[in-house]
Protein backbone atom coordinates (compact mmCIF):
# COMPACT_ATOMS: atom_id res chain seq x y z
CA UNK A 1 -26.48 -35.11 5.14
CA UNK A 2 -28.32 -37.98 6.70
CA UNK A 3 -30.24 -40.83 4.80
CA UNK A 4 -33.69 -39.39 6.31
CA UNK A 5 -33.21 -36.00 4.89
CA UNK A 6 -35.91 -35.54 3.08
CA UNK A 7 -38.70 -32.68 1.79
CA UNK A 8 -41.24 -34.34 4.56
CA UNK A 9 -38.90 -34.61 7.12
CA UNK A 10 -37.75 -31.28 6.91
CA UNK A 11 -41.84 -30.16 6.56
CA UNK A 12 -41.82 -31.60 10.11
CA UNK A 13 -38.58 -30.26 11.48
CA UNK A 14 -40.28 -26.68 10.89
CA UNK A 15 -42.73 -26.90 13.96
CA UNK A 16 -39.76 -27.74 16.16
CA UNK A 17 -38.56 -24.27 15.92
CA UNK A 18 -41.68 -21.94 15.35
CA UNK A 19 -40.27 -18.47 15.73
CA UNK A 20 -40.56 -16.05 12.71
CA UNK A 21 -36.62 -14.83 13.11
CA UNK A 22 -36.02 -18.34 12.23
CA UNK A 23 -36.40 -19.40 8.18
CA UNK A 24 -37.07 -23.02 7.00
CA UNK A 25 -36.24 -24.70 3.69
CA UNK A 26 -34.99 -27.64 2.02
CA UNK A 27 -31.64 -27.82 0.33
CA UNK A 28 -30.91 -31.47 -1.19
CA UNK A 29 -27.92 -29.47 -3.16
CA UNK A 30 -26.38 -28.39 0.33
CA UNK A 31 -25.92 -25.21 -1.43
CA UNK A 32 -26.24 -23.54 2.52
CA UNK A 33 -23.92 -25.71 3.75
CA UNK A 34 -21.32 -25.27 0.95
CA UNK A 35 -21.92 -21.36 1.34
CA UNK A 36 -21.31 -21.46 5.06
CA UNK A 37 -18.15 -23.62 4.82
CA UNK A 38 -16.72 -21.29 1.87
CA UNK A 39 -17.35 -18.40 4.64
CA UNK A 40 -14.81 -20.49 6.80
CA UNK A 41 -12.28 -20.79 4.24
CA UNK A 42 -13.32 -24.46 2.87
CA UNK A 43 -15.04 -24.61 -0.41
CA UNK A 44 -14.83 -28.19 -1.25
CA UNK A 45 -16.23 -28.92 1.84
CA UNK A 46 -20.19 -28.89 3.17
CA UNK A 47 -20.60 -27.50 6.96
CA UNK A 48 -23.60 -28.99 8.74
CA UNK A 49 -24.37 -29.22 12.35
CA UNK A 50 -22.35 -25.78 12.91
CA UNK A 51 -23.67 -23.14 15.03
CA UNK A 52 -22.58 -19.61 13.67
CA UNK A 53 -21.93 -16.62 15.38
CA UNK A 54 -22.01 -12.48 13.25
CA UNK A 55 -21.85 -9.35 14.86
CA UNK A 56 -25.05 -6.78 15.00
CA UNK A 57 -24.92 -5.28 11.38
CA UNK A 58 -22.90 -8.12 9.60
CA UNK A 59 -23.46 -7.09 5.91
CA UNK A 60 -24.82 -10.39 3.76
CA UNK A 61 -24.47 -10.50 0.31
CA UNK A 62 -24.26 -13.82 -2.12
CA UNK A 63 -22.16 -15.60 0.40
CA UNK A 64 -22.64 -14.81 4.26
CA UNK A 65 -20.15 -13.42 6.09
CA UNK A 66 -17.24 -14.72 7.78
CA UNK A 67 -18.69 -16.10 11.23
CA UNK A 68 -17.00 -13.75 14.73
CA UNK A 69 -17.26 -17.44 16.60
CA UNK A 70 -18.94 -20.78 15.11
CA UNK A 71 -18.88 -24.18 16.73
CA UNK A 72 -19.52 -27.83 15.47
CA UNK A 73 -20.62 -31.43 16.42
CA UNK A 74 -18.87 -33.04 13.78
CA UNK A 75 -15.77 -35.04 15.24
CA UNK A 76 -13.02 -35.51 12.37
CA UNK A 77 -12.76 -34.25 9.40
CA UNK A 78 -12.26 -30.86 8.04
CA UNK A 79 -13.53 -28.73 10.87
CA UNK A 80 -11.21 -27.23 13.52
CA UNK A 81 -11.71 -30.27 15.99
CA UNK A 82 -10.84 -27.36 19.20
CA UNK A 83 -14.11 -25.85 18.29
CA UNK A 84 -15.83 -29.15 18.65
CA UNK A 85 -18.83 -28.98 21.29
CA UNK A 86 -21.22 -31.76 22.13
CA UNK A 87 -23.68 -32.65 24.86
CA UNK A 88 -23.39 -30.38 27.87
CA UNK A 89 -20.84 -28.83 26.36
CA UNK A 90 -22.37 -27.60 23.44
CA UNK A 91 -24.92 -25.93 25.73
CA UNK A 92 -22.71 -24.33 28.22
CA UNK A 93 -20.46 -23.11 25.39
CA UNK A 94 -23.42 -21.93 23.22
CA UNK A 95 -24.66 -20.35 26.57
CA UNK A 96 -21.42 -18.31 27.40
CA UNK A 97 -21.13 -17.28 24.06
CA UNK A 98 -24.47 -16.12 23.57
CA UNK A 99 -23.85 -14.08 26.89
CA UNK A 100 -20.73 -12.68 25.52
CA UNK A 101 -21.99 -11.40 22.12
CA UNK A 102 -25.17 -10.33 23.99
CA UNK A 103 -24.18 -8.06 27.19
């Protein structure tokens, strides 16, 4: 999505988030990210920069499920611009939600 997106930056991005839950590759295709906007009803469109929400269980087949809550950085375009969180409000919002999904 950006011009630096490449194979060695993403090599690098990995040992930002070392935690074996979490899985690492490279997609120049943005096949993910065309996957995880079909699952919000927009397949022309490419979600990056989203943070997705599933419920304990959610079944994943070819496409993943539809998301229980997702939120995005991206202002404009084709996402729902009330679910738009950035800066301190991404984290508090991220924070509650996590609480919410979690208690």
């Amino acid at each position: 999505m950006m011009k630096g997106d490449t194979h060695e930056a993403a090599r690098k991005a990995v040992a930002k988030l070392n935690d074996r839950r979490a899985r690492h590759f490279y997609d120049p295709q943005k096949m993910a990210g065309r996957a995880f906007a079909g699952s919000l009803g927009r397949e022309d469109s490419v979600a990056w920069d989203f943070y997705l929400f599933y419920p304990p269980r959610s079944e994943w087949a070819e496409l993943p499920p539809r998301a229980d809550v997702y939120m995005h950085q991206l202002p404009g375009g084709w996402p729902d611009q009330s679910r738009l969180f950035e800066k301190d409000r991404l984290v508090k919002k991220l924070t509650e939600t996590m609480e919410l999904l979690f208690s």
